[in-house]
C-alpha atoms as a PDB file:
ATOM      1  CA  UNK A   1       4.115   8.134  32.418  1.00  0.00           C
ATOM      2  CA  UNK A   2       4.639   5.889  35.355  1.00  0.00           C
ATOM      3  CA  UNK A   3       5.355   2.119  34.987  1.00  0.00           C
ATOM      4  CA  UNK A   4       4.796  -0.158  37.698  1.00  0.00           C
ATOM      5  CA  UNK A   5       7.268  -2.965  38.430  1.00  0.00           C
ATOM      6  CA  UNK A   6       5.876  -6.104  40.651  1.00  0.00           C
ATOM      7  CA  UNK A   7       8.878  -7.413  42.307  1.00  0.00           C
ATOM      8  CA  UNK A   8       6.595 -10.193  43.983  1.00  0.00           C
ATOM      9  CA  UNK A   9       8.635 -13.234  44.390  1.00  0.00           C
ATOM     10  CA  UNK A  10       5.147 -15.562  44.376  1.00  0.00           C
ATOM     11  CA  UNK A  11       3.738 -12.885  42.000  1.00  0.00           C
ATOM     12  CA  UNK A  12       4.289 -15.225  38.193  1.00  0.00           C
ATOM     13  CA  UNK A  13       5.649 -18.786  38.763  1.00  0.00           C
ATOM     14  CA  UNK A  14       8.986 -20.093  37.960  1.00  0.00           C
ATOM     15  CA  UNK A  15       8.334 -21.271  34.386  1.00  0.00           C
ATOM     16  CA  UNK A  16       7.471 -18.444  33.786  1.00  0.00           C
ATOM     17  CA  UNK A  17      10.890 -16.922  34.355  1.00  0.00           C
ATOM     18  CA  UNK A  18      12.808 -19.532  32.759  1.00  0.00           C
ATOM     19  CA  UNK A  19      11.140 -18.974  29.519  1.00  0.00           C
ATOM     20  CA  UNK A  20      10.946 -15.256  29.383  1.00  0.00           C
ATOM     21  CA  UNK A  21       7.251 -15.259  29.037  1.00  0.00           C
ATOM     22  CA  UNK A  22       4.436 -13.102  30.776  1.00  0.00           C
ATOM     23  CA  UNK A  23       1.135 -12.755  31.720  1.00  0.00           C
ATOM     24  CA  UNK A  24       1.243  -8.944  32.086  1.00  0.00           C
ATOM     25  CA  UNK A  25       0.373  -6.334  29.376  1.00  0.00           C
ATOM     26  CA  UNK A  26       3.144  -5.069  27.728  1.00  0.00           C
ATOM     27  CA  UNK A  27       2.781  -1.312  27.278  1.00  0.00           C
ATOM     28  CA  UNK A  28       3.394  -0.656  23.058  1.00  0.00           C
ATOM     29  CA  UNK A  29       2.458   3.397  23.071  1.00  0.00           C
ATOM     30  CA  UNK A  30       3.283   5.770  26.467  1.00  0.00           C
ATOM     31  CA  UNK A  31       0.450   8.355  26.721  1.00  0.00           C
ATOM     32  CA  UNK A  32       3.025  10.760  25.550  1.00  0.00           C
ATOM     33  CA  UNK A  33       3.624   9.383  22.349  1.00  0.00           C
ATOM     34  CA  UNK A  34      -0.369   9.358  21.854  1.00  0.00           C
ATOM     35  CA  UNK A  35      -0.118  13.290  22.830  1.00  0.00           C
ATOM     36  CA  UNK A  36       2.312  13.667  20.109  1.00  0.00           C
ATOM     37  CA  UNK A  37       0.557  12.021  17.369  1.00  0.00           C
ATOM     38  CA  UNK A  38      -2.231  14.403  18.045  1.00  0.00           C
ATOM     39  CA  UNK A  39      -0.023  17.059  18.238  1.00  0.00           C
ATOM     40  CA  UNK A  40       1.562  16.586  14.598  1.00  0.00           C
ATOM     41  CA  UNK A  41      -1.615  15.318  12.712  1.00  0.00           C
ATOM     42  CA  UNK A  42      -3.349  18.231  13.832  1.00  0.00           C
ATOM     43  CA  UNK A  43      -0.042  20.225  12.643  1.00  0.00           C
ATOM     44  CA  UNK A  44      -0.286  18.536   8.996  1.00  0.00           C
ATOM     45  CA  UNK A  45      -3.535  18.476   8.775  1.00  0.00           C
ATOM     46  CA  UNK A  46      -3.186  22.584   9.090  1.00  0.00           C
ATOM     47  CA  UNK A  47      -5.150  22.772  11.613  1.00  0.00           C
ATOM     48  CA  UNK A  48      -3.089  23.476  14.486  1.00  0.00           C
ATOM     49  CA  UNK A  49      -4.351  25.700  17.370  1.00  0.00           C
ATOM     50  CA  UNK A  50      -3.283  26.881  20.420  1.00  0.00           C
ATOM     51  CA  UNK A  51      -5.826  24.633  22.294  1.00  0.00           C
ATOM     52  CA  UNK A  52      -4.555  21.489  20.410  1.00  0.00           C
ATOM     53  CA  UNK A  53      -0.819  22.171  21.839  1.00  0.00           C
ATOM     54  CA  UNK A  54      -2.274  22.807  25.434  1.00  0.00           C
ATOM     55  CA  UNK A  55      -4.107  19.774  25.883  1.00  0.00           C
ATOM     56  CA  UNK A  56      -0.615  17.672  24.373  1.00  0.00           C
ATOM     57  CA  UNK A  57       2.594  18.627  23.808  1.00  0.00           C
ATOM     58  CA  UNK A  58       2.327  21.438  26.438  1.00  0.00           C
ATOM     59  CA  UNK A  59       0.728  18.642  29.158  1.00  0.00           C
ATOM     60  CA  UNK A  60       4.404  16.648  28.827  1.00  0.00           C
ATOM     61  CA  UNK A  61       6.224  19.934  28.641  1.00  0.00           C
ATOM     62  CA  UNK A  62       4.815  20.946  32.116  1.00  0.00           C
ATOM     63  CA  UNK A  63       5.265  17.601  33.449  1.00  0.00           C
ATOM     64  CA  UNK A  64       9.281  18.437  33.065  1.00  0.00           C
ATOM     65  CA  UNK A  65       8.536  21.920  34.284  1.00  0.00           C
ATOM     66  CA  UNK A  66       9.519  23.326  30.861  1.00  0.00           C
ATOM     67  CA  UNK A  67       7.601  26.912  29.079  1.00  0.00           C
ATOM     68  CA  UNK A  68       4.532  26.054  26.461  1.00  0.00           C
ATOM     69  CA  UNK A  69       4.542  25.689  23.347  1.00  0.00           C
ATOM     70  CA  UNK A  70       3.232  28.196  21.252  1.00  0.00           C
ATOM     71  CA  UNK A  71       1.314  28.071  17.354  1.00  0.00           C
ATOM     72  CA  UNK A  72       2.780  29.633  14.703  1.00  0.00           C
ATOM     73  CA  UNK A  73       6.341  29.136  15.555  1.00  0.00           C
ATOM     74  CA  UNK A  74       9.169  30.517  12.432  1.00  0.00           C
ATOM     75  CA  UNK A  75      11.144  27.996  11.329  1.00  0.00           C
ATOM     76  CA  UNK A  76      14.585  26.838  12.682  1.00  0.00           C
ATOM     77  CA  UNK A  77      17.383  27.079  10.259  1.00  0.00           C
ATOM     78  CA  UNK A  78      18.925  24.331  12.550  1.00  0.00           C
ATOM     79  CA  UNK A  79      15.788  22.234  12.085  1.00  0.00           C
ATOM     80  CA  UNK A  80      16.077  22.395   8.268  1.00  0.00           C
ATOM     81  CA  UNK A  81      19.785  21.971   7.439  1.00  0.00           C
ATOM     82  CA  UNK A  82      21.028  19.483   5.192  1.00  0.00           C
ATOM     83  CA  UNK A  83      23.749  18.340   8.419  1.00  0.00           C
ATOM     84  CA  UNK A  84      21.286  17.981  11.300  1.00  0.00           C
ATOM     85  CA  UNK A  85      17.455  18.795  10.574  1.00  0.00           C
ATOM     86  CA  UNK A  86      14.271  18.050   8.399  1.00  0.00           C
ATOM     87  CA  UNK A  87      14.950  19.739   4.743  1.00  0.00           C
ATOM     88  CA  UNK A  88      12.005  18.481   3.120  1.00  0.00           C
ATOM     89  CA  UNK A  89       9.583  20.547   6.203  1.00  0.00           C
ATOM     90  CA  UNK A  90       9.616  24.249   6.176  1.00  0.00           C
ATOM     91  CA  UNK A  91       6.857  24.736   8.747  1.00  0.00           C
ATOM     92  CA  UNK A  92       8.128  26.109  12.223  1.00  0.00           C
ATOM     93  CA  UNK A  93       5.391  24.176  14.179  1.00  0.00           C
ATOM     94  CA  UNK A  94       5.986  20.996  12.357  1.00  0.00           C
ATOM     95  CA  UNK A  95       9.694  21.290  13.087  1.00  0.00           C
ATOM     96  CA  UNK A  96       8.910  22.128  16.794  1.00  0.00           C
ATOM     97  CA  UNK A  97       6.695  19.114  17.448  1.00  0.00           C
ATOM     98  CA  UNK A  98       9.333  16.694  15.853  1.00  0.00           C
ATOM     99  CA  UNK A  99      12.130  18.467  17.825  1.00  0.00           C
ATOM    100  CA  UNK A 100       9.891  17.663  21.253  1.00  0.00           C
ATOM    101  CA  UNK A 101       9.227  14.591  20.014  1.00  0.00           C
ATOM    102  CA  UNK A 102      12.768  13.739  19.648  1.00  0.00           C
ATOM    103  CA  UNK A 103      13.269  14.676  22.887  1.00  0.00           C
ATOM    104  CA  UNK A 104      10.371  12.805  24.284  1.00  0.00           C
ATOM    105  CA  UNK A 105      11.040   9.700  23.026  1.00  0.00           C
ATOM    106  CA  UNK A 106      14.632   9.241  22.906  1.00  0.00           C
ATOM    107  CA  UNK A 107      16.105   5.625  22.906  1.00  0.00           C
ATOM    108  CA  UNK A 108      12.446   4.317  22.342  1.00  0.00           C
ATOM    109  CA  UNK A 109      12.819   3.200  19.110  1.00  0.00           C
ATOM    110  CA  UNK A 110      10.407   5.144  17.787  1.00  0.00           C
ATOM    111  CA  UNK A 111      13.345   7.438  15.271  1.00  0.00           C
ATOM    112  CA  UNK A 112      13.930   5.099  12.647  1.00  0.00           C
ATOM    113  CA  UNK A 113       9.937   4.722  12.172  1.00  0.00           C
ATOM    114  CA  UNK A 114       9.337   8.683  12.662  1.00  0.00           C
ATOM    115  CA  UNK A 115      12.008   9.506   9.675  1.00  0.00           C
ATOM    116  CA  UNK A 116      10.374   6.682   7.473  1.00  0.00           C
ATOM    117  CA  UNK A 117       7.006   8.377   7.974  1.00  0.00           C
ATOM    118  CA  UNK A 118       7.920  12.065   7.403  1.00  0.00           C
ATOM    119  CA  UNK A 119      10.251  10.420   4.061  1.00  0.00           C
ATOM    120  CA  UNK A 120      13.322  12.077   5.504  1.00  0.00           C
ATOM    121  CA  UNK A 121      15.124   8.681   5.627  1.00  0.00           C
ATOM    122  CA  UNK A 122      18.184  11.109   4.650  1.00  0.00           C
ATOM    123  CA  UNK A 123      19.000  12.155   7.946  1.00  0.00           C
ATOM    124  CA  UNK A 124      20.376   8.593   8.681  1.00  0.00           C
ATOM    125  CA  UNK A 125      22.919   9.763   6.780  1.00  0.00           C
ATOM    126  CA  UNK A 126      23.844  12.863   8.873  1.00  0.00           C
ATOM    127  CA  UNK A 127      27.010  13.089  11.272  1.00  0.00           C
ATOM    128  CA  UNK A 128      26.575  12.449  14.826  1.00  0.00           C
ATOM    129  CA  UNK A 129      28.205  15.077  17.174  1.00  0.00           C
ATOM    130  CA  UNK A 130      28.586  14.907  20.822  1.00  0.00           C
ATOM    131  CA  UNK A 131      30.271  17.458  22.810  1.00  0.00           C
ATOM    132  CA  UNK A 132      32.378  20.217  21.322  1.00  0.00           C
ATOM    133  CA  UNK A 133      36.277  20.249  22.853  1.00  0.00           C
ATOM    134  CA  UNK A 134      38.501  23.714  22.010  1.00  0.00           C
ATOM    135  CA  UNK A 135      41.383  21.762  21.323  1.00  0.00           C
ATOM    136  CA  UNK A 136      44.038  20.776  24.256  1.00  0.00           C
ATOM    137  CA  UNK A 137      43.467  21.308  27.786  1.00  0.00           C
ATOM    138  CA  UNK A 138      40.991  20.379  30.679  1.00  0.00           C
ATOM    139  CA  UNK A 139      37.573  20.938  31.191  1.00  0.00           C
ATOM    140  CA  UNK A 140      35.403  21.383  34.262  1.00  0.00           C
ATOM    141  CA  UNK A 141      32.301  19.487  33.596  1.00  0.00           C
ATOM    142  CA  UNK A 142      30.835  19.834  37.207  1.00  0.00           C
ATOM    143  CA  UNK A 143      31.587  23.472  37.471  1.00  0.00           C
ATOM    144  CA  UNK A 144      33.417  22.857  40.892  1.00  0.00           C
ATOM    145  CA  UNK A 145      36.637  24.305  39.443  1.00  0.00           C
ATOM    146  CA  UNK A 146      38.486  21.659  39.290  1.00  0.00           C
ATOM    147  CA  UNK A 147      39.325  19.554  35.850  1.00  0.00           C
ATOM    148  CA  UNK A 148      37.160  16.740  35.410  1.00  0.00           C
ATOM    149  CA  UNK A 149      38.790  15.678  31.467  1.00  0.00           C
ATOM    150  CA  UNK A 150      42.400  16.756  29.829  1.00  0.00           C
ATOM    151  CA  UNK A 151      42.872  16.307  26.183  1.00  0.00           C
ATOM    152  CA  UNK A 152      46.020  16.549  24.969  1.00  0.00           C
ATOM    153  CA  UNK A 153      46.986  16.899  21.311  1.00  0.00           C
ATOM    154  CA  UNK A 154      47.871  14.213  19.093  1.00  0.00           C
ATOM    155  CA  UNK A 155      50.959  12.143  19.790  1.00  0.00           C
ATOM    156  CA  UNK A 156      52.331  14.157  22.311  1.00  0.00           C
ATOM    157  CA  UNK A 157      52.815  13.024  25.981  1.00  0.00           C
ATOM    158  CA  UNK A 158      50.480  12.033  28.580  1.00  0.00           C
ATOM    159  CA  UNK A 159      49.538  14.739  30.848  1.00  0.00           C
ATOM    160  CA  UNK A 160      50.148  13.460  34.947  1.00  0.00           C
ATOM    161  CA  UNK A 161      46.352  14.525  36.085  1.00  0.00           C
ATOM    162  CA  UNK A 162      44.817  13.933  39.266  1.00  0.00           C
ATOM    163  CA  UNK A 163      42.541  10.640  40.863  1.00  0.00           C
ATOM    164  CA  UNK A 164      39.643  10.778  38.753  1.00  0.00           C
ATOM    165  CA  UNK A 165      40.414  12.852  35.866  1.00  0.00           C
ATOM    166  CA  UNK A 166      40.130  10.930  32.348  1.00  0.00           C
ATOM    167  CA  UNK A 167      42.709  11.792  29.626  1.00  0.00           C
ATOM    168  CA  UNK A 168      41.817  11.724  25.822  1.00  0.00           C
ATOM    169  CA  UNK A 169      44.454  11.847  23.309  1.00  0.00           C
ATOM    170  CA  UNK A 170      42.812  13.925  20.432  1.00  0.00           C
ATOM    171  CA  UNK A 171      42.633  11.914  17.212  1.00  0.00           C
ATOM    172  CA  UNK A 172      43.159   8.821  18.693  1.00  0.00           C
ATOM    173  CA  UNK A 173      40.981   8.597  21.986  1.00  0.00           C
ATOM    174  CA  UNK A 174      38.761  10.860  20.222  1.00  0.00           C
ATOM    175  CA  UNK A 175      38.150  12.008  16.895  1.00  0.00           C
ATOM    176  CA  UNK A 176      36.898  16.451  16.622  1.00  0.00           C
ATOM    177  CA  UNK A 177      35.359  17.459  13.441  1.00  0.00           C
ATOM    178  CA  UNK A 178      38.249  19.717  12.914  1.00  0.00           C
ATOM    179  CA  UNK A 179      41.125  17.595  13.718  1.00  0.00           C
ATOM    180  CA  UNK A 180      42.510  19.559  16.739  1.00  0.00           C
ATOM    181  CA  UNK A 181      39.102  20.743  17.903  1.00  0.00           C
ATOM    182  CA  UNK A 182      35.491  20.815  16.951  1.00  0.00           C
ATOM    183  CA  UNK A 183      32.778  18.006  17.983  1.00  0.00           C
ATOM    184  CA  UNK A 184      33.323  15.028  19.036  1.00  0.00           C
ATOM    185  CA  UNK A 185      32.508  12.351  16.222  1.00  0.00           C
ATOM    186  CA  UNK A 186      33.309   8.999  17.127  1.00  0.00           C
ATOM    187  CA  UNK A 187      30.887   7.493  14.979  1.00  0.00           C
ATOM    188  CA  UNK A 188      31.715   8.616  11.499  1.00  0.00           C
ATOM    189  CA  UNK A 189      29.176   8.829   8.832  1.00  0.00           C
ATOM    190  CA  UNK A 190      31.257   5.907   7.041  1.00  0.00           C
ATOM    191  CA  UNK A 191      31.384   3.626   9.459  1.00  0.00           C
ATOM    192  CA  UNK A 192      27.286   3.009   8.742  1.00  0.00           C
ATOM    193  CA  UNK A 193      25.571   1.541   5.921  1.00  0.00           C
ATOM    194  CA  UNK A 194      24.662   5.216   3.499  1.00  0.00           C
ATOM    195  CA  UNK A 195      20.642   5.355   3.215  1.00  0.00           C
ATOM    196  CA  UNK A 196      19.046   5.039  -0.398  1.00  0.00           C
ATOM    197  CA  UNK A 197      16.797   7.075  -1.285  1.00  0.00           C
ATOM    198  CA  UNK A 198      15.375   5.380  -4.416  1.00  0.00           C
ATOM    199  CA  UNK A 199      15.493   2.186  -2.179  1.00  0.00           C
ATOM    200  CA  UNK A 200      15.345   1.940   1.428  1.00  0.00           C
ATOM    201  CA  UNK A 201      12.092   3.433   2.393  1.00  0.00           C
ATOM    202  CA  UNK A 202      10.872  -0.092   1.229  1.00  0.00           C
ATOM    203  CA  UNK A 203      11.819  -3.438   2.547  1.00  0.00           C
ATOM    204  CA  UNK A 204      12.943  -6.405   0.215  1.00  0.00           C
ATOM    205  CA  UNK A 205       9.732  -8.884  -0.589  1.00  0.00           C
ATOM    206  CA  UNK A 206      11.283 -12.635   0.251  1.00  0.00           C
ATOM    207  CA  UNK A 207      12.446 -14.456  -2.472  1.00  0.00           C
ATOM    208  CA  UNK A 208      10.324 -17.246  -1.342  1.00  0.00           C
ATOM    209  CA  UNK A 209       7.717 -15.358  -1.895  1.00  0.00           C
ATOM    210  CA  UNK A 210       8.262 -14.179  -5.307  1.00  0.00           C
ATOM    211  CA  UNK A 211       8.901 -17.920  -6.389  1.00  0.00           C
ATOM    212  CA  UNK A 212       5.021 -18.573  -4.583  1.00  0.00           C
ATOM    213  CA  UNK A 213       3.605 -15.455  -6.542  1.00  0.00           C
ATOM    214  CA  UNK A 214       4.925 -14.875 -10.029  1.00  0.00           C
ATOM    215  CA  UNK A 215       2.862 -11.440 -10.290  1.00  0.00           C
ATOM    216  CA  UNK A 216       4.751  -9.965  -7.769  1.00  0.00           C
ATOM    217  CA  UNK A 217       7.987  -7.735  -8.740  1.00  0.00           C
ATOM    218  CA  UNK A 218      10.486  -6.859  -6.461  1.00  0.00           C
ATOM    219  CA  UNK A 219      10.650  -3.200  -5.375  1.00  0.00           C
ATOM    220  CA  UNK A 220      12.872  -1.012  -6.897  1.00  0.00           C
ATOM    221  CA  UNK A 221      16.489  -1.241  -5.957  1.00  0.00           C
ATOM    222  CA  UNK A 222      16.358  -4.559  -4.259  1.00  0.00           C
ATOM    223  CA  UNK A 223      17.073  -7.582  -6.185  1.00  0.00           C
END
């Protein structure tokens, strides 16, 4: 939904912008997201129609000119594998309202609190994968057939390309899931902190206040 940005020089005084404060509401949930969590209660609740979807998801789905969503949706295999989906969901509408919702909401910050909530804190754990490359050559991203990106294989010599055109040195400028091609994946699954199951759906109580409180215990896995 729109967001309106007052540019007004005489609009909030100076202090103001020195200390990073504000008079104006801040906006905490886009009417969007509210769609959404209508959407999927109704969807675990079971009670799911046609109507429901219409009057959500399928309101922000026509706002970016995109087909409705239909009820009683099979499931995705993509949407339940153990590499990139939900495995502990095997209903198909479920699965399609957190796919949109994914979509929706991207870089909002909402993910980490969505996978908490649907105790599928696992996925943190999954691989991210950006493009797929089929090994050494160029690409035309733009579709004006001409080479936009060259990859060349590992420790061989630097192609001469044109003004413009990047070069990528695969396994060094860019790591492929299967050495000399595949998807890109940069950030590898090691490089992050694994997610505990037995553990990290729960935060750490402060040790200050256990001292304060001797009845409470820590929860499990923190000490």
């Amino acid at each position: 939904q729109p967001i309106k940005f007052v540019t007004q020089k005489v609009y909030q005084n100076n202090e103001v912008d020195r200390s990073g404060r504000s008079y104006n509401d801040m906006p905490v949930y886009r009417y969007a997201e509210v769609l959404l969590n209508f959407a999927e209660a109704k969807a675990e609740l079971g009670e799911l129609s046609q109507g429901d979807l219409d009057k959500s998801v399928n309101l922000i789905r026509k706002r970016a000119g995109m087909p409705d969503m239909k009820t009683g949706n099979s499931v995705d295999p993509f949407l339940i594998s153990q590499d990139f989906g939900y495995s502990n969901c095997k209903d198909g509408d479920i699965l399609e309202i957190r796919r949109e919702r994914g979509i929706e909401l991207f870089m909002e910050h909402r993910r980490y609190y969505d996978l908490m909530r649907w105790k599928e804190g696992k996925c943190i754990n999954q691989p991210i994968y950006g493009i797929y490359v089929n090994g050494a050559g160029g690409i035309d991203f733009t579709g004006d057939g001409r080479e936009d990106v060259v990859f060349y294989a590992n420790g061989g010599s630097k192609p001469a390309v044109g003004a413009g055109v990047q070069t990528y040195e695969i396994g060094k400028d860019i790591i492929l899931s299967q050495d000399s091609k595949g998807y890109s994946c940069n950030h590898h699954t090691q490089d992050r902190k694994p997610f505990d199951e037995n553990r990290d759906y729960l935060y750490p109580i402060p040790t200050n206040e256990l001292s304060l409180n001797p009845n409470l215990t820590q929860n499990p896995g923190w000490k």
